[in-house]
PDB file of N, CA and C in Angstrom:
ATOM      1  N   UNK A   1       1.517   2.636 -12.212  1.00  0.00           N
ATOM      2  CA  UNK A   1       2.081   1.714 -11.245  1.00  0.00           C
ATOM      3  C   UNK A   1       1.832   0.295 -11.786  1.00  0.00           C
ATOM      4  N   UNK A   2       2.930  -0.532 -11.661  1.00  0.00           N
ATOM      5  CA  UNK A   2       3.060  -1.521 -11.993  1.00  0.00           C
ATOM      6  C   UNK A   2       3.288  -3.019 -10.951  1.00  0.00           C
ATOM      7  N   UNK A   3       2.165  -3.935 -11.124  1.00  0.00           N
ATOM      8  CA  UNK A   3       2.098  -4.893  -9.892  1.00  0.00           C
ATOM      9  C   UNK A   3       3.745  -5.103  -9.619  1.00  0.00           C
ATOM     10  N   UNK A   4       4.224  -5.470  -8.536  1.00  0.00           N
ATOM     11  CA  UNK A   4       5.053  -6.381  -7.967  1.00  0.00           C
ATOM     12  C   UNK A   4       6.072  -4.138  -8.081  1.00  0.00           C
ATOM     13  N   UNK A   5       5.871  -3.389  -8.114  1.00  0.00           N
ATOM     14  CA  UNK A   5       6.718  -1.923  -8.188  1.00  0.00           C
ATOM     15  C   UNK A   5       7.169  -2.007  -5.949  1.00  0.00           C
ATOM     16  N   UNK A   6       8.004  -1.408  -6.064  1.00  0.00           N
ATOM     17  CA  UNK A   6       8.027  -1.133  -4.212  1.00  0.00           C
ATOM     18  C   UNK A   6       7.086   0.249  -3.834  1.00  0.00           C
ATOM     19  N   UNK A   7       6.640   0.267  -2.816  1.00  0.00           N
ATOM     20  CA  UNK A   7       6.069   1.725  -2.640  1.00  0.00           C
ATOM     21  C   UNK A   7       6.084   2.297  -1.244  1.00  0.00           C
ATOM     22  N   UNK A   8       6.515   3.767  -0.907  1.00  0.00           N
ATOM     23  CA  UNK A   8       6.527   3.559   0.423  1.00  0.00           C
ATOM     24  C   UNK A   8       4.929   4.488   0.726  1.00  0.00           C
ATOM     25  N   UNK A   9       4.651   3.639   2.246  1.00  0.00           N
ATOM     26  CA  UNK A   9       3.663   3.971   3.336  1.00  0.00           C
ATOM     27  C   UNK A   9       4.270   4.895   4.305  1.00  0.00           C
ATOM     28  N   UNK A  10       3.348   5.783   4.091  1.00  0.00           N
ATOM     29  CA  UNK A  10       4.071   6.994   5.453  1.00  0.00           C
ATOM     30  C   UNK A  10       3.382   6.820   6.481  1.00  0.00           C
ATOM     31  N   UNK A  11       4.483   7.386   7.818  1.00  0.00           N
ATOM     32  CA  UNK A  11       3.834   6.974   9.451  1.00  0.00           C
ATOM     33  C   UNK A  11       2.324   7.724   9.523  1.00  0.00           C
ATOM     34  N   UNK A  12       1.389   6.983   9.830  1.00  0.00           N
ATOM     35  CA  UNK A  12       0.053   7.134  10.259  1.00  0.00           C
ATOM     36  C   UNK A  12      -1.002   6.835   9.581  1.00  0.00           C
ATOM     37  N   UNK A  13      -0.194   5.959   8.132  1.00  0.00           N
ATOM     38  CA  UNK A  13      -1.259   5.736   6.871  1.00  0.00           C
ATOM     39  C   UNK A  13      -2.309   4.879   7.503  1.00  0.00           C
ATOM     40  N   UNK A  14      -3.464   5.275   7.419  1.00  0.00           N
ATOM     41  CA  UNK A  14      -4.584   3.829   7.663  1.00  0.00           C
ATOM     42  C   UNK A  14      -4.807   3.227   6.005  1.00  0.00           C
ATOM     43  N   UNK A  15      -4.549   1.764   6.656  1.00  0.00           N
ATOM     44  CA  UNK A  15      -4.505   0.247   6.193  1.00  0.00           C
ATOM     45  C   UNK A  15      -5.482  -0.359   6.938  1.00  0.00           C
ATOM     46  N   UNK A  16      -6.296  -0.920   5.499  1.00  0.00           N
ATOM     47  CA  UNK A  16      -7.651  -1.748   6.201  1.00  0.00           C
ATOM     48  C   UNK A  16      -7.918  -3.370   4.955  1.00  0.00           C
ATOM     49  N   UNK A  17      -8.067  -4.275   5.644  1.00  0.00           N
ATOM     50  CA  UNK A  17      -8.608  -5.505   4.928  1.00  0.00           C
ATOM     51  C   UNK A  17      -9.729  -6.124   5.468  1.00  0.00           C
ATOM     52  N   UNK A  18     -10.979  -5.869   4.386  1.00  0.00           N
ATOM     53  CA  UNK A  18     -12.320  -6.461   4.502  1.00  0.00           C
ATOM     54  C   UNK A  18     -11.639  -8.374   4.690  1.00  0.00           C
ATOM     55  N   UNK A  19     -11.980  -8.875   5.674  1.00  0.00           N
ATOM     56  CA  UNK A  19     -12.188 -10.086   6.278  1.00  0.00           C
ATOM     57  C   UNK A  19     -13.639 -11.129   5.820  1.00  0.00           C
ATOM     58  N   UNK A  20     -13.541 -12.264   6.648  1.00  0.00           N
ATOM     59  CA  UNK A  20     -14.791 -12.787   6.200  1.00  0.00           C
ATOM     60  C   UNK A  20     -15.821 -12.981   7.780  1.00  0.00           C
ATOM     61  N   UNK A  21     -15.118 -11.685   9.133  1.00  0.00           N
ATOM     62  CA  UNK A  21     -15.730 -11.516  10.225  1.00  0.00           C
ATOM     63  C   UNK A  21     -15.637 -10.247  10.097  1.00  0.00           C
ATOM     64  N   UNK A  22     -15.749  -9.238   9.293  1.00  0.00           N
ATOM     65  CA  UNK A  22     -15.701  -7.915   8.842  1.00  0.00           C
ATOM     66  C   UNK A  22     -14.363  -7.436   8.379  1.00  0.00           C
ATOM     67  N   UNK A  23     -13.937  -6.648   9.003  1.00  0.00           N
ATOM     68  CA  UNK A  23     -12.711  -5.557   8.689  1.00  0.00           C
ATOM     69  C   UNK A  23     -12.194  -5.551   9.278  1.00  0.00           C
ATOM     70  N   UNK A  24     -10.596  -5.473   9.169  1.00  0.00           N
ATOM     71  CA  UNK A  24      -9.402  -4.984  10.154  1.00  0.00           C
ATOM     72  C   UNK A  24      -8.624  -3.949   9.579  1.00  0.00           C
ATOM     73  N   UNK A  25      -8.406  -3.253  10.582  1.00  0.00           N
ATOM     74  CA  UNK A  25      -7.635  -2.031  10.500  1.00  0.00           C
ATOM     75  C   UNK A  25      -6.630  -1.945  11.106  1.00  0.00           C
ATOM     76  N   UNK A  26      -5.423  -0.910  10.381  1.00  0.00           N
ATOM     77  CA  UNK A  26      -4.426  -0.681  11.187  1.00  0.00           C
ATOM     78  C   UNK A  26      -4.021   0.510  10.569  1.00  0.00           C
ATOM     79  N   UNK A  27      -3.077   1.326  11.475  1.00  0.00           N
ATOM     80  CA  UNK A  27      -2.126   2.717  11.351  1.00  0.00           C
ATOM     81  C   UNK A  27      -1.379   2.291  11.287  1.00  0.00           C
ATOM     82  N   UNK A  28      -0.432   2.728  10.663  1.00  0.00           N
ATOM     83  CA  UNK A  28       1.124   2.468  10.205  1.00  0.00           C
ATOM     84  C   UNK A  28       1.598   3.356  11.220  1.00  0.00           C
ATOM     85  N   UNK A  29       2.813   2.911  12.435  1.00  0.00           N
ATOM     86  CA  UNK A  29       3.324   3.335  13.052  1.00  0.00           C
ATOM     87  C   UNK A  29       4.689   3.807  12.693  1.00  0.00           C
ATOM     88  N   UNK A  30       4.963   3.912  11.656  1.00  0.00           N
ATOM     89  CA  UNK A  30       6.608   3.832  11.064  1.00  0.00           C
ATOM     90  C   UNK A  30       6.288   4.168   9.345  1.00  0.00           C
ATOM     91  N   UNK A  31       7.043   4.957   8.997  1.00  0.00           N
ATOM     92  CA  UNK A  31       7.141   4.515   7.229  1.00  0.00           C
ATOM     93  C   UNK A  31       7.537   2.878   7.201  1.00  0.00           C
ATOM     94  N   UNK A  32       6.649   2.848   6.670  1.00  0.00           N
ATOM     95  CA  UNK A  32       6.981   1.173   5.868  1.00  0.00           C
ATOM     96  C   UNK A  32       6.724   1.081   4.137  1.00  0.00           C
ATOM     97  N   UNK A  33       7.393  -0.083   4.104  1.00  0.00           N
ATOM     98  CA  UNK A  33       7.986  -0.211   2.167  1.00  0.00           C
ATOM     99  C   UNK A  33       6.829  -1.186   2.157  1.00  0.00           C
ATOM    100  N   UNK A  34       6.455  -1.149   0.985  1.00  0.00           N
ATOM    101  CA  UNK A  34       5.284  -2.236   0.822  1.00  0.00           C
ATOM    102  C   UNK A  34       5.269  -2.332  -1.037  1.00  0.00           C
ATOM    103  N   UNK A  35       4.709  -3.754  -1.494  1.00  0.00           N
ATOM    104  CA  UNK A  35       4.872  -4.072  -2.777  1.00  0.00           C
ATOM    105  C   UNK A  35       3.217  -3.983  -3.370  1.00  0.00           C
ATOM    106  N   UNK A  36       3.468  -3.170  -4.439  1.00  0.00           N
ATOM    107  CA  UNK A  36       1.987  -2.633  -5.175  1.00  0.00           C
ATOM    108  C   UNK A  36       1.465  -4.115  -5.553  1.00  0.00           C
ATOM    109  N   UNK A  37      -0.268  -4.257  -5.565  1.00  0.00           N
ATOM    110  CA  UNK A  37      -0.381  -5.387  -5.839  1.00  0.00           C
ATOM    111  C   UNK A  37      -1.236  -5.106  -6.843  1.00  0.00           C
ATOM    112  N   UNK A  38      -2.797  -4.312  -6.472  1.00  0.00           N
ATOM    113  CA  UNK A  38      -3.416  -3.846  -7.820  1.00  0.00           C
ATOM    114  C   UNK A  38      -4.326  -2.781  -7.571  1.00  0.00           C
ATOM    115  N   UNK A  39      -5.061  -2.616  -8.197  1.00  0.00           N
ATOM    116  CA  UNK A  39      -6.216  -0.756  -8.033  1.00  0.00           C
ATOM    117  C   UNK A  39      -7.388  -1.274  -8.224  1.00  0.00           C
ATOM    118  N   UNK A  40      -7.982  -2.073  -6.665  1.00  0.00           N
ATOM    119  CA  UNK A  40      -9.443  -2.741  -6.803  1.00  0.00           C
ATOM    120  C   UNK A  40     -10.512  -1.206  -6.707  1.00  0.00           C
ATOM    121  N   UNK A  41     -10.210  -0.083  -6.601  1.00  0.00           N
ATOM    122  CA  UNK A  41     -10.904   1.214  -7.101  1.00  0.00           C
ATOM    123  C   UNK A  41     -10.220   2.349  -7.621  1.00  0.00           C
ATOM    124  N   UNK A  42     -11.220   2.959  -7.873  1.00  0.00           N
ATOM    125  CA  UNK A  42     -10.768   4.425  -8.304  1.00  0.00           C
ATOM    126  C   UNK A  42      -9.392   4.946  -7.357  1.00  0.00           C
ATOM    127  N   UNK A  43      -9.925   4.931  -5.834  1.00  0.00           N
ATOM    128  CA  UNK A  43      -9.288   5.708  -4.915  1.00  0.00           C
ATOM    129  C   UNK A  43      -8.173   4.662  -4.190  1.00  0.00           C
ATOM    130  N   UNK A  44      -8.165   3.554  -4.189  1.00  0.00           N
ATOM    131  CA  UNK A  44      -7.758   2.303  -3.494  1.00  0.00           C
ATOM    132  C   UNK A  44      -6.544   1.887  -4.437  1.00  0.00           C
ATOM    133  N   UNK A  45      -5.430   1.397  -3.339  1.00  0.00           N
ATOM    134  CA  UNK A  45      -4.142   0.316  -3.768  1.00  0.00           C
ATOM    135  C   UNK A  45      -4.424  -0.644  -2.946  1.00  0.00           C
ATOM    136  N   UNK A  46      -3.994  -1.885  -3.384  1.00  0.00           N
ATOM    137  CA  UNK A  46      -4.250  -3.228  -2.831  1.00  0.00           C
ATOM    138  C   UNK A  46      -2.698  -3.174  -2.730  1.00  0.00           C
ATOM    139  N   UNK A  47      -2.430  -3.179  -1.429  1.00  0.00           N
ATOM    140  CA  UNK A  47      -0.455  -3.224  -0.966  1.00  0.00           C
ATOM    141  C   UNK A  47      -0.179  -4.906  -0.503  1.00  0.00           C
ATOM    142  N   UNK A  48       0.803  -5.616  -0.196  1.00  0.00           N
ATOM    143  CA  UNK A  48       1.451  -6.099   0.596  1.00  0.00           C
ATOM    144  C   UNK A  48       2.857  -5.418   1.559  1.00  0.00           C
ATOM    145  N   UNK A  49       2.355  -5.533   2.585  1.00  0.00           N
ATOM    146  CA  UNK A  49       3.281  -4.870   3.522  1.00  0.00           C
ATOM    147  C   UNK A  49       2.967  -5.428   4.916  1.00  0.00           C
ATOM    148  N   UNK A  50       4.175  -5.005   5.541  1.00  0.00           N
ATOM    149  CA  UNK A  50       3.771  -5.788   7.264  1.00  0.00           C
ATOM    150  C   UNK A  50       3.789  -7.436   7.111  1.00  0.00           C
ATOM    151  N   UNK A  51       2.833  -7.675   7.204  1.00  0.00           N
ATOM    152  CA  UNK A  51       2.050  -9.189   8.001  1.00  0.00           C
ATOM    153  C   UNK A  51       1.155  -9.601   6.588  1.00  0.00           C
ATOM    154  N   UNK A  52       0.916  -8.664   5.882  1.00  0.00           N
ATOM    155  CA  UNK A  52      -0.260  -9.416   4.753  1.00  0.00           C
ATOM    156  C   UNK A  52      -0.845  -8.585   3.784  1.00  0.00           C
ATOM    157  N   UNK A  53      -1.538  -8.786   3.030  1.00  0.00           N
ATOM    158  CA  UNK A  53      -1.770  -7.838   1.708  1.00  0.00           C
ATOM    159  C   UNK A  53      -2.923  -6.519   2.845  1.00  0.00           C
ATOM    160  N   UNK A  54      -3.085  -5.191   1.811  1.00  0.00           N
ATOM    161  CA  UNK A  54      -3.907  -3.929   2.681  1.00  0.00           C
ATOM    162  C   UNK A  54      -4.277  -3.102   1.644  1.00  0.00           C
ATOM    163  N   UNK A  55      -5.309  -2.767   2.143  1.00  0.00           N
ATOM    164  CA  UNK A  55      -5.811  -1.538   0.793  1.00  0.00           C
ATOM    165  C   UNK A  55      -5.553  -0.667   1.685  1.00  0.00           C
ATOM    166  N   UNK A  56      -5.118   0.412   1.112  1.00  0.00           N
ATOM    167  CA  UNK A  56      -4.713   2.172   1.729  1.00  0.00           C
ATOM    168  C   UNK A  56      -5.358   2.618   0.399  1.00  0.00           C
ATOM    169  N   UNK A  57      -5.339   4.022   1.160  1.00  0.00           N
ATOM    170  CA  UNK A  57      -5.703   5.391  -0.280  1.00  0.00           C
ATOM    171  C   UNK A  57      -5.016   5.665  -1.010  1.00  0.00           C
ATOM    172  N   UNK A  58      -5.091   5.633  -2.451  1.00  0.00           N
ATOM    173  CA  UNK A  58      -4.307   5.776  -3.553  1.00  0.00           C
ATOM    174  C   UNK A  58      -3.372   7.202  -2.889  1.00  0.00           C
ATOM    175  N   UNK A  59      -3.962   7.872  -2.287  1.00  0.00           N
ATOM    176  CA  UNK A  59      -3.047   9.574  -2.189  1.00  0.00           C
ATOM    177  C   UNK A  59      -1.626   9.063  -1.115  1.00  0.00           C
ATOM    178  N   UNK A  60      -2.167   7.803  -0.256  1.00  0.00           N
ATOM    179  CA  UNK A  60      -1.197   7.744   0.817  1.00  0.00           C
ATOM    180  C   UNK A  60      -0.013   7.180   0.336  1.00  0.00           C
ATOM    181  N   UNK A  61       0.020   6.467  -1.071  1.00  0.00           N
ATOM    182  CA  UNK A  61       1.131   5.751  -1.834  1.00  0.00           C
ATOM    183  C   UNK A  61       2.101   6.501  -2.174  1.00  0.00           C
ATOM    184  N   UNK A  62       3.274   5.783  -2.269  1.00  0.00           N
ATOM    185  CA  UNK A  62       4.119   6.589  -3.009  1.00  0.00           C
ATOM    186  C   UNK A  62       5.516   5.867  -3.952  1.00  0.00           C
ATOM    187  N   UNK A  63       5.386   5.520  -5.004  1.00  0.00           N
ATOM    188  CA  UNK A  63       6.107   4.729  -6.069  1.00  0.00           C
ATOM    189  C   UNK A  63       8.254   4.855  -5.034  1.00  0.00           C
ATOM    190  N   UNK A  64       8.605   4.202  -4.688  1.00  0.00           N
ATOM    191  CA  UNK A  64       9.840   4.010  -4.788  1.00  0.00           C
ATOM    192  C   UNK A  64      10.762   4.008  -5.465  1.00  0.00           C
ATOM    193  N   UNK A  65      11.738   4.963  -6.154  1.00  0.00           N
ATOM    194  CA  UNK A  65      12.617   4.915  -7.662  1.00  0.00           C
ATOM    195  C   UNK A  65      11.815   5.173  -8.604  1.00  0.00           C
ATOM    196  N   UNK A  66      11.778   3.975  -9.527  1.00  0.00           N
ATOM    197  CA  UNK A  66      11.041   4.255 -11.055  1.00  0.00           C
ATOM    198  C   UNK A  66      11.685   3.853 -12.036  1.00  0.00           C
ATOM    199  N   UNK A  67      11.851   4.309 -13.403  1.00  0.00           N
ATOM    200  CA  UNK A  67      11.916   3.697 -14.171  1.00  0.00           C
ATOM    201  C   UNK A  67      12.887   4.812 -14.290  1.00  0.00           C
ATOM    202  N   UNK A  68      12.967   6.326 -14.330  1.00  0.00           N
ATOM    203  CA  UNK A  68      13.590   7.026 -14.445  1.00  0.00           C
ATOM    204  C   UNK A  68      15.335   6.702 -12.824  1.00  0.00           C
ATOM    205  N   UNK A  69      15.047   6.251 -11.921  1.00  0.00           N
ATOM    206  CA  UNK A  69      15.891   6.514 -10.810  1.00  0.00           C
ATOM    207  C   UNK A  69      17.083   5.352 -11.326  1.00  0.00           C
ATOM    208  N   UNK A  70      17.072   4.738 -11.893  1.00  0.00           N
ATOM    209  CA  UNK A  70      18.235   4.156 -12.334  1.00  0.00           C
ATOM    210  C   UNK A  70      19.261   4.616 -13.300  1.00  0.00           C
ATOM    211  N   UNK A  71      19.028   5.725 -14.025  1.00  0.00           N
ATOM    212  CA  UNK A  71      19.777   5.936 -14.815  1.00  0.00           C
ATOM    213  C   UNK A  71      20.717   7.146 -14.049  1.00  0.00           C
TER     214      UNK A  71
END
């Protein structure tokens, strides 16, 4: 995966961003499209989607097209 790739979030993914008054969380109520940003862990994507950047679980991602879907 490649920064700035599209990726979709499936309905119920938990999305969480460490803050500087702790953590916020949210469930994805809807598939939503979100833009890969980077892999601050092993298990972790750093997304933008919604309202603002989100780390979800690498398993909950899912690449949009590709490099192969254009041809």
């Amino acid at each position: 995966m490649q920064q700035g790739d599209l990726v979709h979030i499936p309905q119920g993914t938990e999305m969480w961003d460490e803050t500087g008054k702790g953590m916020k969380m949210r469930i994805s109520e809807k598939p939503i499209a979100g833009v890969y940003l980077s892999t601050p862990g092993q298990y972790i994507y750093r997304v933008y989607a919604v309202d603002g950047e989100w780390n979800v679980k690498r398993r909950d991602v899912y690449p949009i097209g590709g490099h192969d879907a254009a041809s």
